[in-house]
C-alpha atoms as a PDB file:
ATOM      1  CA  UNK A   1     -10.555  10.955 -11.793  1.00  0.00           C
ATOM      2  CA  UNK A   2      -9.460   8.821  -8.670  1.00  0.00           C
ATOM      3  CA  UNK A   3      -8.580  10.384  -5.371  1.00  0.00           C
ATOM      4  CA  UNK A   4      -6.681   7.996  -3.191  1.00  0.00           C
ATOM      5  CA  UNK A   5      -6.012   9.508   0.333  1.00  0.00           C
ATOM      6  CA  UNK A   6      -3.358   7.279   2.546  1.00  0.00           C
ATOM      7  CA  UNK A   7      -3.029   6.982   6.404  1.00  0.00           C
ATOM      8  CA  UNK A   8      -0.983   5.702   8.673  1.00  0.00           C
ATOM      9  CA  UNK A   9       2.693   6.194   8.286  1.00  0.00           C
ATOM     10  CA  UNK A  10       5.305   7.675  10.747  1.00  0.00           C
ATOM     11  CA  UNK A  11       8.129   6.810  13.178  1.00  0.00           C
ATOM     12  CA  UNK A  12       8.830   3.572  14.852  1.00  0.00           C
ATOM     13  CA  UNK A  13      10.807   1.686  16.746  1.00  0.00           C
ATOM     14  CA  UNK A  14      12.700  -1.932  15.290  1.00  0.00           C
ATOM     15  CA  UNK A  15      10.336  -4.279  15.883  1.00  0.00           C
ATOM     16  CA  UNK A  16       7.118  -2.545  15.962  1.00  0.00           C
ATOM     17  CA  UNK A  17       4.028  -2.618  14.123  1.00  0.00           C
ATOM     18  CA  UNK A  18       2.197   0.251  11.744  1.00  0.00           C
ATOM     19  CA  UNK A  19      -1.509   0.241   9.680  1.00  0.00           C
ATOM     20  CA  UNK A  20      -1.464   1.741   6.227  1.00  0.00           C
ATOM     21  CA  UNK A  21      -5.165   2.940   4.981  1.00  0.00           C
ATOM     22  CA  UNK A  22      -5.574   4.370   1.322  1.00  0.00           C
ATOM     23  CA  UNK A  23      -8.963   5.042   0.465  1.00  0.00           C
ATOM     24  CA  UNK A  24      -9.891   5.437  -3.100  1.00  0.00           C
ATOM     25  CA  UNK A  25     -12.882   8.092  -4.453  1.00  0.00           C
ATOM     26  CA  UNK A  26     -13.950   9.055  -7.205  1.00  0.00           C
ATOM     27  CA  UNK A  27     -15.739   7.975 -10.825  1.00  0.00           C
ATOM     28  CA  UNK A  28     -14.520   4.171 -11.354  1.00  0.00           C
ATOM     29  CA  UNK A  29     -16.809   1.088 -12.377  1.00  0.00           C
ATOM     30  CA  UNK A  30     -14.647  -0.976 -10.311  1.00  0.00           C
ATOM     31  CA  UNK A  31     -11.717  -1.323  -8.866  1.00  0.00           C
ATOM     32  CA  UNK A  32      -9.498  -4.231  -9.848  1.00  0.00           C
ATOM     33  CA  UNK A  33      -6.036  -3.698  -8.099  1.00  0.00           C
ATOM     34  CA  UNK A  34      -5.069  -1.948  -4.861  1.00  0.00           C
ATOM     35  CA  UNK A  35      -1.491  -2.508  -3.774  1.00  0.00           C
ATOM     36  CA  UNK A  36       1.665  -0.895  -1.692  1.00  0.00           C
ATOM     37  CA  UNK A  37       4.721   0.187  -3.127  1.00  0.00           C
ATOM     38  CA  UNK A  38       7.554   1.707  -1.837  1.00  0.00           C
ATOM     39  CA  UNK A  39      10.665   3.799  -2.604  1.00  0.00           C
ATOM     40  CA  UNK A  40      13.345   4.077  -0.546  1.00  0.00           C
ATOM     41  CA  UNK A  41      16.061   6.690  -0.718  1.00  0.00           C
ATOM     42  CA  UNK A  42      18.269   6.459  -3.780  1.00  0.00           C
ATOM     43  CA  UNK A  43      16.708   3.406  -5.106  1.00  0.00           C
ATOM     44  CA  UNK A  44      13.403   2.461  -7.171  1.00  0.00           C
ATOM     45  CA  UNK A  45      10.051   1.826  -6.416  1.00  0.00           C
ATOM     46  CA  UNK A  46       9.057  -1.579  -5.839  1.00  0.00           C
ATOM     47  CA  UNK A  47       5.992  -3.248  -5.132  1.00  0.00           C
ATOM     48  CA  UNK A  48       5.682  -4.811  -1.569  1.00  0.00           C
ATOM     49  CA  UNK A  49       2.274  -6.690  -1.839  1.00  0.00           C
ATOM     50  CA  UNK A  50      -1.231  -6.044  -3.825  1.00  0.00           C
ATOM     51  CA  UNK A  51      -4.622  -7.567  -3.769  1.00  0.00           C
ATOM     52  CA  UNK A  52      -6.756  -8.329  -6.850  1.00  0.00           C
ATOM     53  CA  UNK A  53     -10.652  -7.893  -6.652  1.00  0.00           C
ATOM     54  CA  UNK A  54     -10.784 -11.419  -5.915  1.00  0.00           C
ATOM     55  CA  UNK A  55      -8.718 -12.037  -3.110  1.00  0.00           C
ATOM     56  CA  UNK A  56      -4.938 -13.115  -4.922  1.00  0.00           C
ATOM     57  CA  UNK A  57      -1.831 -11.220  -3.534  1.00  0.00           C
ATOM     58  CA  UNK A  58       1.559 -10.906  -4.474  1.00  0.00           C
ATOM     59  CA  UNK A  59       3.979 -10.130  -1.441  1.00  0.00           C
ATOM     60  CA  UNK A  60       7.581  -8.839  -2.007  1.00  0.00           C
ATOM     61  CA  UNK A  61       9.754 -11.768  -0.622  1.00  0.00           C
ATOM     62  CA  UNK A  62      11.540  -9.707   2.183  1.00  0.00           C
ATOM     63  CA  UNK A  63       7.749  -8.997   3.709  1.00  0.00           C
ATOM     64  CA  UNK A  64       6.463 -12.192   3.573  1.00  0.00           C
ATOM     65  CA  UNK A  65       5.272 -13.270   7.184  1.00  0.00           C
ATOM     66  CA  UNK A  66       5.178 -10.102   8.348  1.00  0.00           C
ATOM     67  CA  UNK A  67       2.940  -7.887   6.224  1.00  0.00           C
ATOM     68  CA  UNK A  68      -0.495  -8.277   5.449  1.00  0.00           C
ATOM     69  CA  UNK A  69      -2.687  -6.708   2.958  1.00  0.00           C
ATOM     70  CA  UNK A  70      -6.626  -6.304   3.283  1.00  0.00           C
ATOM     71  CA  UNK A  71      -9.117  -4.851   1.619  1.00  0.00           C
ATOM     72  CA  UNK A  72     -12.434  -3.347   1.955  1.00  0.00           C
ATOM     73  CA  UNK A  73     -14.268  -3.272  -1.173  1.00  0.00           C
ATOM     74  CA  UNK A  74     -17.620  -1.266   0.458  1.00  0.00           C
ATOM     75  CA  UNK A  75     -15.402   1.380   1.335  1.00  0.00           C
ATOM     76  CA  UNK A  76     -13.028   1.256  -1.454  1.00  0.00           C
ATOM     77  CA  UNK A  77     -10.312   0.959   0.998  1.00  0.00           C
ATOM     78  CA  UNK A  78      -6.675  -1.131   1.540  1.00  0.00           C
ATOM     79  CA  UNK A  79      -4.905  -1.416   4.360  1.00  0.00           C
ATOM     80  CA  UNK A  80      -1.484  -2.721   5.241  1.00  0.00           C
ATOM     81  CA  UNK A  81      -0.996  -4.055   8.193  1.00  0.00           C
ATOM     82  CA  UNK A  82       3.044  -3.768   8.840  1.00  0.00           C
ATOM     83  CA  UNK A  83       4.660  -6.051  11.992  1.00  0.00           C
ATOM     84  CA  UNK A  84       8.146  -6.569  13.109  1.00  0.00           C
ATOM     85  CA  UNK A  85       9.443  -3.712  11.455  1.00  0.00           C
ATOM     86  CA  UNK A  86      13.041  -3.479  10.505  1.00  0.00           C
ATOM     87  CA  UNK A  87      15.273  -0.455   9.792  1.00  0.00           C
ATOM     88  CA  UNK A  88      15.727  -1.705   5.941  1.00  0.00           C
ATOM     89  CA  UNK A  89      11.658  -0.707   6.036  1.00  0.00           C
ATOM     90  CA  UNK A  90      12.284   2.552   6.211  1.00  0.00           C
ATOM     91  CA  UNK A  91      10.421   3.859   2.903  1.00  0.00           C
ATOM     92  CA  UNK A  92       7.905   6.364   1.512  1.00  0.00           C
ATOM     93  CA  UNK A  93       5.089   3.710   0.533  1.00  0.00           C
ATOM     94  CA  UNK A  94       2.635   4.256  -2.034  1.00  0.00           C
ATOM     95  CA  UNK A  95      -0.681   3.292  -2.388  1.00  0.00           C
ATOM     96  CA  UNK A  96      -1.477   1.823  -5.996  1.00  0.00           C
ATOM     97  CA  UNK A  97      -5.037   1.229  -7.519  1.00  0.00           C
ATOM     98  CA  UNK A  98      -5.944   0.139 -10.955  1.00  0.00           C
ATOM     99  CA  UNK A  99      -9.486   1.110 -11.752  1.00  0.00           C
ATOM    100  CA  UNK A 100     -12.256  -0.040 -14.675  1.00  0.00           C
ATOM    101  CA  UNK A 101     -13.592   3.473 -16.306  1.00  0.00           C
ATOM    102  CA  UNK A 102     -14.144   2.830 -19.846  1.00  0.00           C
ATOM    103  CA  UNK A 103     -10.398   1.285 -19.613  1.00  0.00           C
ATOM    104  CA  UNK A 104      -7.976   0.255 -16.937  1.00  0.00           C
ATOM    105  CA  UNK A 105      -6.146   2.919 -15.409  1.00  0.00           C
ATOM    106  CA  UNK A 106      -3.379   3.540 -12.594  1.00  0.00           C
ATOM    107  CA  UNK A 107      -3.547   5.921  -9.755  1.00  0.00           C
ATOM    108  CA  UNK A 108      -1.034   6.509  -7.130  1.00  0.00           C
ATOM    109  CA  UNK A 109      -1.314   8.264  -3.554  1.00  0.00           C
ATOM    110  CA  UNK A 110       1.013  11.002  -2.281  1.00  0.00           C
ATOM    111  CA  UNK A 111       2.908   9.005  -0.805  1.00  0.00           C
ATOM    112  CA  UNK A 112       3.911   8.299   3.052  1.00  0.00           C
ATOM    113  CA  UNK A 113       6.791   7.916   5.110  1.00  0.00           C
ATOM    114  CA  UNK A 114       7.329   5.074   7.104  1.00  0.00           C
ATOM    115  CA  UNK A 115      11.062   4.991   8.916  1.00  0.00           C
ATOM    116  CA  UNK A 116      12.066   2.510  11.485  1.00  0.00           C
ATOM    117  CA  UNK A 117      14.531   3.330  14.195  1.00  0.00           C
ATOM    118  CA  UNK A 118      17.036   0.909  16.028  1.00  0.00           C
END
């Protein structure tokens, strides 16, 4: 089993900036995939950016330039580092891993809110 425990979500104002942490624990050889998704009201979740073991990212297009995804692999931990925030933001983001056990698997954190204000 994987544990993944997120930080760093709230209120704030247009324009600011916010730092998502997820750490991951647990029983894993390795962990291949860490990513951010989010989900905003009424609509489906959707990946904003991830971060393969080796460096390679994926950013939603609407993010570009303004998120950045990092990753510490000694303390099993991603981070998102969210500037000039806009109201359309305004999401519960998820943290996303996929792990080596014997097989690739997917774990996803609880979940936090994020919501930008004008």
């Amino acid at each position: 089993q994987v544990q993944l425990v997120e930080s760093g979500g709230g209120l704030v104002q247009y324009g600011g900036a916010l730092r998502l942490s997820c750490a991951a624990a647990g029983s894993f050889f390795r962990i291949n995939v860490m990513g951010w998704y989010l989900q905003a009201t009424g609509k489906q979740r959707e990946l904003v950016v991830r971060i393969t073991s080796g460096g390679s990212t994926i950013y939603l297009n609407s993010v570009k330039g303004r998120f950045t995804i990092s990753r510490d692999n000694a303390k099993n931990t991603v981070y998102l580092q969210m500037n000039s925030l806009k109201c359309e933001d305004t999401a519960v983001y998820y943290c996303n891993v996929v792990v080596t056990v014997i097989q690739e698997r997917e774990y996803w954190g609880q979940g936090t809110q994020i919501t930008v204000s004008s």
